[in-house]
PDB file of N, CA and C in Angstrom:
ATOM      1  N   UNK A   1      -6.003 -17.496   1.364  1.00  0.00           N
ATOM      2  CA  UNK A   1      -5.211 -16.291   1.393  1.00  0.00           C
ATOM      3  C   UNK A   1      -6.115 -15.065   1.523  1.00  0.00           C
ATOM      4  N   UNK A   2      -5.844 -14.039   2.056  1.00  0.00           N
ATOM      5  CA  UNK A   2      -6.450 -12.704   1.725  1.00  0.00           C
ATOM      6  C   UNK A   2      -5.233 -11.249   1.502  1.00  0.00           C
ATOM      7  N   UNK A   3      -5.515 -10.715   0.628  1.00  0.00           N
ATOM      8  CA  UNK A   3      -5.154  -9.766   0.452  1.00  0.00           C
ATOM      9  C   UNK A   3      -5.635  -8.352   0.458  1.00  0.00           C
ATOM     10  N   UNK A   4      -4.243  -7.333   0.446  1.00  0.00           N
ATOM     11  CA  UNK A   4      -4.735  -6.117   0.993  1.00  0.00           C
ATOM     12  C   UNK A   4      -4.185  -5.475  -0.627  1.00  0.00           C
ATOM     13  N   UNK A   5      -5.228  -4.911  -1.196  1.00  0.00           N
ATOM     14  CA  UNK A   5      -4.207  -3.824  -2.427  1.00  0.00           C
ATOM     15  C   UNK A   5      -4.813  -2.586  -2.328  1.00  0.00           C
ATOM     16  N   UNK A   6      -3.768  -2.346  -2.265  1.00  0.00           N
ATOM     17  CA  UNK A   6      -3.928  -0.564  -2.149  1.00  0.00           C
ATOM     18  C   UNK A   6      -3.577   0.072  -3.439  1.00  0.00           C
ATOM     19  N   UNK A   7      -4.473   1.077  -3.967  1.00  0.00           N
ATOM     20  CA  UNK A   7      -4.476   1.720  -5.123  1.00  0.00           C
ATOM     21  C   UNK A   7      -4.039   3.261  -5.337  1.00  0.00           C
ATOM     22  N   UNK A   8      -2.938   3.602  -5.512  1.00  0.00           N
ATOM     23  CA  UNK A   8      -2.704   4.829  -4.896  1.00  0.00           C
ATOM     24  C   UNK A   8      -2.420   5.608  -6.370  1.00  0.00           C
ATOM     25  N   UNK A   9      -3.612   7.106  -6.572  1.00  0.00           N
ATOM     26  CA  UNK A   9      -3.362   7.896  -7.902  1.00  0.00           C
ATOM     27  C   UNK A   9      -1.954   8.874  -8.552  1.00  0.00           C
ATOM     28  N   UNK A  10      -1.965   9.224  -9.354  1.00  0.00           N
ATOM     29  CA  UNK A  10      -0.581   9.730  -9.647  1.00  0.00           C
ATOM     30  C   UNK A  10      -0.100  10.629  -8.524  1.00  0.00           C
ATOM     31  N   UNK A  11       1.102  10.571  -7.834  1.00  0.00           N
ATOM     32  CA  UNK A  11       1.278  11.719  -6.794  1.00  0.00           C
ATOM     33  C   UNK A  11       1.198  12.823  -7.341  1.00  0.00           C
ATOM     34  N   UNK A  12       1.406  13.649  -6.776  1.00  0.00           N
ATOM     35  CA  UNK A  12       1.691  15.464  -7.381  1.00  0.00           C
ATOM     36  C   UNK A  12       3.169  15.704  -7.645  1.00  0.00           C
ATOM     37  N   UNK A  13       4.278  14.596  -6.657  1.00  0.00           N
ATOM     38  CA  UNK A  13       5.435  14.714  -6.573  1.00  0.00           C
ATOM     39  C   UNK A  13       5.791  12.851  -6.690  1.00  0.00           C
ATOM     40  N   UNK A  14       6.315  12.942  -8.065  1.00  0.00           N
ATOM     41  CA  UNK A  14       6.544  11.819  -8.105  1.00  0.00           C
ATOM     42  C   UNK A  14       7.894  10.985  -7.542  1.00  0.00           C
ATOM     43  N   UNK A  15       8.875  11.949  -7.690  1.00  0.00           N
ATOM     44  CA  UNK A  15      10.157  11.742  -6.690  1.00  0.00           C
ATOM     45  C   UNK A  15      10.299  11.468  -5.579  1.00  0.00           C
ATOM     46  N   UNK A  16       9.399  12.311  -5.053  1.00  0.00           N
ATOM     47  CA  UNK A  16       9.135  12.365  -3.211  1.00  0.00           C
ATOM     48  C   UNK A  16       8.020  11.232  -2.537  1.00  0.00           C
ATOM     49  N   UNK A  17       7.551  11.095  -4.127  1.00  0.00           N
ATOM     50  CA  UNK A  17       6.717   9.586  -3.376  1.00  0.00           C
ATOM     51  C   UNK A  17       7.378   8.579  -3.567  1.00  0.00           C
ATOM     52  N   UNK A  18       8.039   8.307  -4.553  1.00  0.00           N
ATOM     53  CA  UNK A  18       8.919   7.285  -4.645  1.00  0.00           C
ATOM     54  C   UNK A  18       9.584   7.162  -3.633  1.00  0.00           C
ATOM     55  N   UNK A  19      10.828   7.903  -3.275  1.00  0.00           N
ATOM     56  CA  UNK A  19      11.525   7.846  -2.121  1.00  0.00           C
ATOM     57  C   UNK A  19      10.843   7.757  -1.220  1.00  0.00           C
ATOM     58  N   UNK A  20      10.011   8.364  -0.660  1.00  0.00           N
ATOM     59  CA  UNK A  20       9.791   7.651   0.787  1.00  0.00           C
ATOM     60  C   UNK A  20       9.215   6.448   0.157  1.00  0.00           C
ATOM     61  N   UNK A  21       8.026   6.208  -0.328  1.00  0.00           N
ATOM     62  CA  UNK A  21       7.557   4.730  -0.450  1.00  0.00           C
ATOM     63  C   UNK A  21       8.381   3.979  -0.688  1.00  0.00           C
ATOM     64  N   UNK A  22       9.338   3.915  -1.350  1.00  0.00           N
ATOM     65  CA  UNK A  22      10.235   3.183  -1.537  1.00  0.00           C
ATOM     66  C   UNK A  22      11.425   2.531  -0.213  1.00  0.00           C
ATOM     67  N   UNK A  23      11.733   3.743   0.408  1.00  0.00           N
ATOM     68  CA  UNK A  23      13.068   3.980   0.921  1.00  0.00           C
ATOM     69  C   UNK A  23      12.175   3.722   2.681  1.00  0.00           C
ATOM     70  N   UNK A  24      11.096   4.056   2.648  1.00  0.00           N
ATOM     71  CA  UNK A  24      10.497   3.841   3.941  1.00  0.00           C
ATOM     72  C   UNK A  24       9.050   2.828   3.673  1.00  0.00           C
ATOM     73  N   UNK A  25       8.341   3.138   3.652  1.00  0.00           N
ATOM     74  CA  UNK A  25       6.718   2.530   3.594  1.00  0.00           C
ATOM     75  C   UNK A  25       6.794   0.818   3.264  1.00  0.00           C
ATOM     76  N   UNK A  26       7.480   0.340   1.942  1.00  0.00           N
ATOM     77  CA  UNK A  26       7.877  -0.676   1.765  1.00  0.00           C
ATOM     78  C   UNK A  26       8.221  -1.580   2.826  1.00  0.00           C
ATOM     79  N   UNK A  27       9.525  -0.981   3.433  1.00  0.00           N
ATOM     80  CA  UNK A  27      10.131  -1.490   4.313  1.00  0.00           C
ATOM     81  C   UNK A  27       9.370  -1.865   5.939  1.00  0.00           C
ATOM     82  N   UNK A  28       8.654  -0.692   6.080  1.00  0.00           N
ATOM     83  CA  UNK A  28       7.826  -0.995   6.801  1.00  0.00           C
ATOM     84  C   UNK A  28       6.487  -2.018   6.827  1.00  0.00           C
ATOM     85  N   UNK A  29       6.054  -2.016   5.745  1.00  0.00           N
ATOM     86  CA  UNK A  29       5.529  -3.287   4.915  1.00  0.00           C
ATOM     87  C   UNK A  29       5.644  -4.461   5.453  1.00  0.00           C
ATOM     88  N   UNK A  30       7.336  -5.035   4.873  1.00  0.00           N
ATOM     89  CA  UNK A  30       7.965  -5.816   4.996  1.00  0.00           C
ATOM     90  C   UNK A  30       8.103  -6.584   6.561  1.00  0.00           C
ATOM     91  N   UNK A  31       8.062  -5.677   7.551  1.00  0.00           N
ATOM     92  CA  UNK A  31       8.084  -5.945   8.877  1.00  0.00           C
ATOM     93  C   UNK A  31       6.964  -6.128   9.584  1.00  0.00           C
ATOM     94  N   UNK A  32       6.037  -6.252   8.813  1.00  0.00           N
ATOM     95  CA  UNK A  32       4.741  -6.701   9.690  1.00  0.00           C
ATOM     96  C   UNK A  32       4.537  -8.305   9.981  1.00  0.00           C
ATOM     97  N   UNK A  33       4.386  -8.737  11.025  1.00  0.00           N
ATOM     98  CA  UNK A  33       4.000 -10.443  11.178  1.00  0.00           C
ATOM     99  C   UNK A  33       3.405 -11.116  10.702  1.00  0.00           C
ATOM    100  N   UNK A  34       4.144 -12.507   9.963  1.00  0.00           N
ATOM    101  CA  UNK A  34       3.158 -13.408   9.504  1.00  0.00           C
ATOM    102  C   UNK A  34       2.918 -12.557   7.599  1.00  0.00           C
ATOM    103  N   UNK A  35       3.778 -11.374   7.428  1.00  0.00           N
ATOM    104  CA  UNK A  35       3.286 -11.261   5.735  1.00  0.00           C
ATOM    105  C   UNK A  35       3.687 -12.215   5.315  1.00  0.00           C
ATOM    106  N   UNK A  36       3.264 -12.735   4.374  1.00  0.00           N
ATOM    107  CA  UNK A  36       3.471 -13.311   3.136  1.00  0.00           C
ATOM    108  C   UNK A  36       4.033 -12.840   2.014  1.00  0.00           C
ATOM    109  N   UNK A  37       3.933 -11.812   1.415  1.00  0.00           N
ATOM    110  CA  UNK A  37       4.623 -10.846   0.353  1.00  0.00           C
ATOM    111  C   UNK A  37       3.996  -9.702   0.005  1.00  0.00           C
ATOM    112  N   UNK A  38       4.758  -8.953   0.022  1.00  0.00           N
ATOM    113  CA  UNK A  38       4.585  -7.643  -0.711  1.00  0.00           C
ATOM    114  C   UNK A  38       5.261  -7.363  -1.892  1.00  0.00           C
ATOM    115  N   UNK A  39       4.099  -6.792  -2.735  1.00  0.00           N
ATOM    116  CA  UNK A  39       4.396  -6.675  -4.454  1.00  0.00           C
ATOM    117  C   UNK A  39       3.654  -5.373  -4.624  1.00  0.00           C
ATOM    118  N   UNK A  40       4.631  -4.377  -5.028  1.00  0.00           N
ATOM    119  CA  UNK A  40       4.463  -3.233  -5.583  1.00  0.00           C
ATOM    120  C   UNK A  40       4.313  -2.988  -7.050  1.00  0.00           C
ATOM    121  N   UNK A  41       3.371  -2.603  -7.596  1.00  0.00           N
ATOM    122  CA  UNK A  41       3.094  -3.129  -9.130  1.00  0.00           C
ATOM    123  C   UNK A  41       3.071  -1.256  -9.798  1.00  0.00           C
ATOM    124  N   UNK A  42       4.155  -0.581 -10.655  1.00  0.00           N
ATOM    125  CA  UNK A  42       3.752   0.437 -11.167  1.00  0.00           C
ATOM    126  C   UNK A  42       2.856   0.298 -12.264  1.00  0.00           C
ATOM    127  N   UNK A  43       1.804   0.876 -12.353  1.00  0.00           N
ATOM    128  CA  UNK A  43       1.005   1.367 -13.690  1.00  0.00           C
ATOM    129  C   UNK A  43       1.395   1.210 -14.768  1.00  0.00           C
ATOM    130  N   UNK A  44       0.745   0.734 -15.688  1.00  0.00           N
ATOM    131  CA  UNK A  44       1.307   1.086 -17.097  1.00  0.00           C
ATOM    132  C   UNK A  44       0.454   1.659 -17.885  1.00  0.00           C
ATOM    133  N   UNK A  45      -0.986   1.146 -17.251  1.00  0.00           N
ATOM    134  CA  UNK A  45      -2.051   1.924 -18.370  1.00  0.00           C
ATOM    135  C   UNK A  45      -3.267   1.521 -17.691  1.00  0.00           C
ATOM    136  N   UNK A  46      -4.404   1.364 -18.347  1.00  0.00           N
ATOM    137  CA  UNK A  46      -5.920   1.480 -17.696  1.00  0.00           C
ATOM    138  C   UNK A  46      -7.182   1.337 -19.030  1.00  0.00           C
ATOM    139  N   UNK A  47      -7.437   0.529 -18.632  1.00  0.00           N
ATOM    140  CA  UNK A  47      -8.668   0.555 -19.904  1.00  0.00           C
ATOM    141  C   UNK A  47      -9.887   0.363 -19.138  1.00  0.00           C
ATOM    142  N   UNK A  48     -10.711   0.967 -20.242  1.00  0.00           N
ATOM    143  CA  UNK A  48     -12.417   1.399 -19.952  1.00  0.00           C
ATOM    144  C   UNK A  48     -12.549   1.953 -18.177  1.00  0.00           C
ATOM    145  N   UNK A  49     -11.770   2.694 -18.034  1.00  0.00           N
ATOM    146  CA  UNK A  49     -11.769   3.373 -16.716  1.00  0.00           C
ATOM    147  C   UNK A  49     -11.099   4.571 -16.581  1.00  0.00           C
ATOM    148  N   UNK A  50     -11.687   5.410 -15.933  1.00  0.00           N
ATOM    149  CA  UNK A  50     -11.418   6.983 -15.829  1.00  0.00           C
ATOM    150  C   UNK A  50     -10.584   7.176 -14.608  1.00  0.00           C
ATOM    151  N   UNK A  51      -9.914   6.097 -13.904  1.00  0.00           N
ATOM    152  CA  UNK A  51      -8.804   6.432 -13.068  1.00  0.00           C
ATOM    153  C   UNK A  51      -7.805   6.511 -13.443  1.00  0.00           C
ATOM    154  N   UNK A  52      -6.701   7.031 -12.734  1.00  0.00           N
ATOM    155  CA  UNK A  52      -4.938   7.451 -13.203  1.00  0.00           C
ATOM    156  C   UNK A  52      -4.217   6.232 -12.155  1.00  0.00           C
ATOM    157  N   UNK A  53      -4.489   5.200 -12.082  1.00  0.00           N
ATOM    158  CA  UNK A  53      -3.932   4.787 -10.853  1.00  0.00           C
ATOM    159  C   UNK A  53      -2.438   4.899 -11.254  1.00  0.00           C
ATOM    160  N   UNK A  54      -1.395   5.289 -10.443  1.00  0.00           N
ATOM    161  CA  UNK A  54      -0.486   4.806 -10.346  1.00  0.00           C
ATOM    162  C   UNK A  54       1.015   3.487  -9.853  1.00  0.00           C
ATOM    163  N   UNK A  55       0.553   3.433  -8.674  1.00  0.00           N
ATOM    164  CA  UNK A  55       0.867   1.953  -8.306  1.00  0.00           C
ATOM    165  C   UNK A  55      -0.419   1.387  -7.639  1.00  0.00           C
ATOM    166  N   UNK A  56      -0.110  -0.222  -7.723  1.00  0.00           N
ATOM    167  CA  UNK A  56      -1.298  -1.175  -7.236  1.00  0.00           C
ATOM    168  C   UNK A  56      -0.455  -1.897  -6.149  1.00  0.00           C
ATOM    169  N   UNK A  57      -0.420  -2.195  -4.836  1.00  0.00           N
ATOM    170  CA  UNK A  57       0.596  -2.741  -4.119  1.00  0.00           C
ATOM    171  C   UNK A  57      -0.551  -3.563  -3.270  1.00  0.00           C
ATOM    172  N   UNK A  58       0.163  -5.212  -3.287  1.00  0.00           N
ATOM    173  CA  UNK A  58      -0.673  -6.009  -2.591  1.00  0.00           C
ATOM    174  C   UNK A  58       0.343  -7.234  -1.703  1.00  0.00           C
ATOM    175  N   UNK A  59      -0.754  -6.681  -0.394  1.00  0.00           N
ATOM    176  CA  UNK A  59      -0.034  -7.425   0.864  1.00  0.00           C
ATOM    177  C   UNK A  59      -0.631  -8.647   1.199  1.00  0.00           C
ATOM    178  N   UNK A  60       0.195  -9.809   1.113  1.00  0.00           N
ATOM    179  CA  UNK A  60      -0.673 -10.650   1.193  1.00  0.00           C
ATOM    180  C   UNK A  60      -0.391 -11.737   2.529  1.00  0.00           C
ATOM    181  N   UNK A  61      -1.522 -12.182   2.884  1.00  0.00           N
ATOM    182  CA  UNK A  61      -1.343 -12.864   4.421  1.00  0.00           C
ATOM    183  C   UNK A  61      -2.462 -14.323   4.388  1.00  0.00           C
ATOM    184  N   UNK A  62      -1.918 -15.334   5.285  1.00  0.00           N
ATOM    185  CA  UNK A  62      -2.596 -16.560   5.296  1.00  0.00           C
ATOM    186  C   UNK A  62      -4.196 -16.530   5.148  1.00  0.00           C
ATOM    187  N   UNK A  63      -4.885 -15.673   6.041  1.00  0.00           N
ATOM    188  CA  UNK A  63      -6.081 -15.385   6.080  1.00  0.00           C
ATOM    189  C   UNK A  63      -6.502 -14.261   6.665  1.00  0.00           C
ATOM    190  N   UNK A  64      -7.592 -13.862   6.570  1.00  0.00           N
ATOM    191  CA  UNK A  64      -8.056 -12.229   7.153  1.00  0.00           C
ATOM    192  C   UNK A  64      -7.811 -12.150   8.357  1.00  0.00           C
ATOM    193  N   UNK A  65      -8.053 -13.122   9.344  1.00  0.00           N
ATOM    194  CA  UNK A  65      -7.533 -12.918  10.744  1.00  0.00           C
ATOM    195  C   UNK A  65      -6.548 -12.251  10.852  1.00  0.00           C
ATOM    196  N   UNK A  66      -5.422 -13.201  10.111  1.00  0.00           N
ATOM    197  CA  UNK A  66      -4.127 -13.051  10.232  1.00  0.00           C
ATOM    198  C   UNK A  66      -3.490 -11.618   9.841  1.00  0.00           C
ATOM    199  N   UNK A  67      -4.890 -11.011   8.733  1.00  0.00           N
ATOM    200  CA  UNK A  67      -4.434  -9.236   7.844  1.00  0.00           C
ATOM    201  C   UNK A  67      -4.944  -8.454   9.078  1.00  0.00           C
ATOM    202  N   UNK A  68      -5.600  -8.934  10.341  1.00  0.00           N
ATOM    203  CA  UNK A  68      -6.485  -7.921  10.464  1.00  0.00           C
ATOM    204  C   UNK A  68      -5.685  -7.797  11.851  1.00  0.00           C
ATOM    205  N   UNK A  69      -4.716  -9.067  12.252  1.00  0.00           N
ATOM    206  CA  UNK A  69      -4.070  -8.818  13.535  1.00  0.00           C
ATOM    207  C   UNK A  69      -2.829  -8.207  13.196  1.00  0.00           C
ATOM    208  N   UNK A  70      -2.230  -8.166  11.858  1.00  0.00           N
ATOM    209  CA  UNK A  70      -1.071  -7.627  11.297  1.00  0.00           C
ATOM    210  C   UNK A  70      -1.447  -6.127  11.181  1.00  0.00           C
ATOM    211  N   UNK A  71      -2.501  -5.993  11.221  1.00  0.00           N
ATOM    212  CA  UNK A  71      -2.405  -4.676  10.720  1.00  0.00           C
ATOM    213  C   UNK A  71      -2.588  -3.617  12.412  1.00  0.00           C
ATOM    214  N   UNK A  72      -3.174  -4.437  13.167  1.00  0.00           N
ATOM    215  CA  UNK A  72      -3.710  -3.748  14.619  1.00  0.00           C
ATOM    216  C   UNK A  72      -2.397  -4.135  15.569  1.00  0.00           C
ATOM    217  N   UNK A  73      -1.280  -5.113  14.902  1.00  0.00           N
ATOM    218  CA  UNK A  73       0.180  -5.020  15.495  1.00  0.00           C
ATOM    219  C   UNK A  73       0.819  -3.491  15.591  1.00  0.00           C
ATOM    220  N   UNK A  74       1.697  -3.615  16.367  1.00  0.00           N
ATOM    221  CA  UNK A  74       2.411  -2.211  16.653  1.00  0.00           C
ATOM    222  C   UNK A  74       3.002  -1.828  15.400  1.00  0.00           C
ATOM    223  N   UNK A  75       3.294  -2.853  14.565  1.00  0.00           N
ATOM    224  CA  UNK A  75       3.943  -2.874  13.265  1.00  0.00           C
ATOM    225  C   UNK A  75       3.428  -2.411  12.333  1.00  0.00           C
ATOM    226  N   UNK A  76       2.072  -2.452  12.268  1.00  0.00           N
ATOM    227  CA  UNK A  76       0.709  -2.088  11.383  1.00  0.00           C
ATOM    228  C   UNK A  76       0.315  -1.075  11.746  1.00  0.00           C
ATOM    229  N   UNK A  77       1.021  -0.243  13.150  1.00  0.00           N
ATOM    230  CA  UNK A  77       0.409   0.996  13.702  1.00  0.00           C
ATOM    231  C   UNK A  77       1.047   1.740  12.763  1.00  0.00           C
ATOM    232  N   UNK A  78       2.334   1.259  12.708  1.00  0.00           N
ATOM    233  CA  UNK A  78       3.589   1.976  12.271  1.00  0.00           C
ATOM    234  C   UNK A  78       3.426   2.491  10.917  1.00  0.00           C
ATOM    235  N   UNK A  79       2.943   1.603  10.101  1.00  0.00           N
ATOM    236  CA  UNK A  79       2.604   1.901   8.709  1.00  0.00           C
ATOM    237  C   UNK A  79       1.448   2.330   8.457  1.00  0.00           C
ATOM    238  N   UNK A  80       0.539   2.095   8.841  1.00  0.00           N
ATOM    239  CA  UNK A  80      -0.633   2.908   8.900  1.00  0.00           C
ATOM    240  C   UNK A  80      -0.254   4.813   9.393  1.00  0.00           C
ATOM    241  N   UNK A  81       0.545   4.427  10.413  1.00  0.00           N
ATOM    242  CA  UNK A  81       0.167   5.934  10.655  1.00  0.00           C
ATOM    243  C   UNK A  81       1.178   6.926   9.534  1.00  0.00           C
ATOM    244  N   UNK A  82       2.725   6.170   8.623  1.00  0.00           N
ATOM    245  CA  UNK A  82       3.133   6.496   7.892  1.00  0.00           C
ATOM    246  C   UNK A  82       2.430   6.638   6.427  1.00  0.00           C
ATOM    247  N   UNK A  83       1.570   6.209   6.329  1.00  0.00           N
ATOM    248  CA  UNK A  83       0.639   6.699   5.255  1.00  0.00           C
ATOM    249  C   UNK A  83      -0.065   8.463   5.814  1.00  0.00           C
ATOM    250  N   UNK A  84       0.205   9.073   6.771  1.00  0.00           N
ATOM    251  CA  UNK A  84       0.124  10.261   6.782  1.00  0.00           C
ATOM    252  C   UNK A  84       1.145  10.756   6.009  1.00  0.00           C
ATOM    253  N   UNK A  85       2.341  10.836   5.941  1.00  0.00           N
ATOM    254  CA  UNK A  85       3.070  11.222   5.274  1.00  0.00           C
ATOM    255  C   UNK A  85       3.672  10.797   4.123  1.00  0.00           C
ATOM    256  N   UNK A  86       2.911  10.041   3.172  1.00  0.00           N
ATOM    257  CA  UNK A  86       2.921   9.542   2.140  1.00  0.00           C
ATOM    258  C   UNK A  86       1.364  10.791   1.361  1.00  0.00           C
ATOM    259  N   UNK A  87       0.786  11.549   2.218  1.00  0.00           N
ATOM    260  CA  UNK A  87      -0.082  12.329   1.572  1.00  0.00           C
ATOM    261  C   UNK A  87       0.022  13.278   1.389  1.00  0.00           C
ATOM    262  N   UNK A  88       1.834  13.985   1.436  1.00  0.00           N
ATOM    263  CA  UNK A  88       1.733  15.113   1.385  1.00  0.00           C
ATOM    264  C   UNK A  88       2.462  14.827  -0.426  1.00  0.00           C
ATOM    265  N   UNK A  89       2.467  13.871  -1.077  1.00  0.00           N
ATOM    266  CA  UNK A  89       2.778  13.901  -2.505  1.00  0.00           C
ATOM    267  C   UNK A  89       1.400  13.118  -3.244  1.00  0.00           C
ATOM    268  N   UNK A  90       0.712  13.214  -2.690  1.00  0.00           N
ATOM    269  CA  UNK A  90      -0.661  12.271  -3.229  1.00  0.00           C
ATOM    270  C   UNK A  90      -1.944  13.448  -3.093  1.00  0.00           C
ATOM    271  N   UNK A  91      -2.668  13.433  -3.729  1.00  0.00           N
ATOM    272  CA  UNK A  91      -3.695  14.255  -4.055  1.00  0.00           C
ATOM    273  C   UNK A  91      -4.649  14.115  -3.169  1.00  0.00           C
ATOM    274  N   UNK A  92      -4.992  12.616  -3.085  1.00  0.00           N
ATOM    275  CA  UNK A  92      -6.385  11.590  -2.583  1.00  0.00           C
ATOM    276  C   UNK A  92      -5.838  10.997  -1.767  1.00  0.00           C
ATOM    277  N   UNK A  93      -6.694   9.959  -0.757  1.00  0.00           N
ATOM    278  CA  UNK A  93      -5.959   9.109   0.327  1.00  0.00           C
ATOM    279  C   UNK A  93      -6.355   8.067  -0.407  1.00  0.00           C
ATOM    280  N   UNK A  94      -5.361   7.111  -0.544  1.00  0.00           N
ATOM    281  CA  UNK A  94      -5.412   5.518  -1.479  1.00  0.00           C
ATOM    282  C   UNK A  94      -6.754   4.854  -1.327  1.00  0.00           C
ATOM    283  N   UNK A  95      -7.082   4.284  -2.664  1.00  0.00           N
ATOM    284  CA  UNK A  95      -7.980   3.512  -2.534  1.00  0.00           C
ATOM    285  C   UNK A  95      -7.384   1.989  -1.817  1.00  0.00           C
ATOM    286  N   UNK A  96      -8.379   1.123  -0.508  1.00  0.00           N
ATOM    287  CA  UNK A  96      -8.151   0.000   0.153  1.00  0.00           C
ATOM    288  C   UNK A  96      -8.541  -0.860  -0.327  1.00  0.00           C
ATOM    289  N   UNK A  97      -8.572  -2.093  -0.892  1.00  0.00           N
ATOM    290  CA  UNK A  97      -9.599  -3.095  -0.850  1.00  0.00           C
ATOM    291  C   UNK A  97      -9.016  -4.748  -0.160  1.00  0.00           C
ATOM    292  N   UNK A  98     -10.072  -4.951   0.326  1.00  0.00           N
ATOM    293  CA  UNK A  98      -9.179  -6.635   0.868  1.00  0.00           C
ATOM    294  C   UNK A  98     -10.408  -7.662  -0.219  1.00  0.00           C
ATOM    295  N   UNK A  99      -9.423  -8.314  -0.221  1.00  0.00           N
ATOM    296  CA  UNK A  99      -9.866  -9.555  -1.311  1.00  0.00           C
ATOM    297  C   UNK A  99      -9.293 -10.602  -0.780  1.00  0.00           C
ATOM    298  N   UNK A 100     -10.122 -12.074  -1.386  1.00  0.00           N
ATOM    299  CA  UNK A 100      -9.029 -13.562  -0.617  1.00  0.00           C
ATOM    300  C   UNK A 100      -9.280 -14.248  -1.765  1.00  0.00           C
TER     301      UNK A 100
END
């Protein structure tokens, strides 16, 4: 397996990130080829670390090939380029990491 989690800090607007992430970004998520699942995880707390993360969301796919052609799909354009507008309630641009 490999996965994608994205670490994204408290918004500035927590309403307005919700809704769209929720109501759009997700969904767009959801429509990429070959996912496996998407799990949106809210925060609850943080120990021995000086970050605020707020949600942890991890996309997960058969193997990296498979994350890296999902993501360079038209589908992956789509959400990628909607993370522009997921930054006008976010401070920082999300932390990425892929893991398997």
């Amino acid at each position: 397996m490999a996965k994608l989690l994205v670490v994204y800090d408290q918004p500035t607007n927590k309403d307005g990130f919700d809704g769209h992430y929720y109501g759009t970004h997700i969904p767009l998520a959801e429509k990429l080829p070959d996912i496996k699942s998407v799990q949106a995880n809210r925060v609850l707390g943080v120990q021995n670390c000086e970050l605020k993360p707020y949600l942890v969301v991890q996309l997960e796919f058969e193997n990296a090939e498979e994350l890296n052609q999902n993501l360079a799909s038209p589908q992956g354009q789509e959400l990628t380029a909607d993370v522009k507008k997921l930054m006008e309630f976010l401070p920082k641009p999300p932390a990425i990491i892929i893991v398997d």
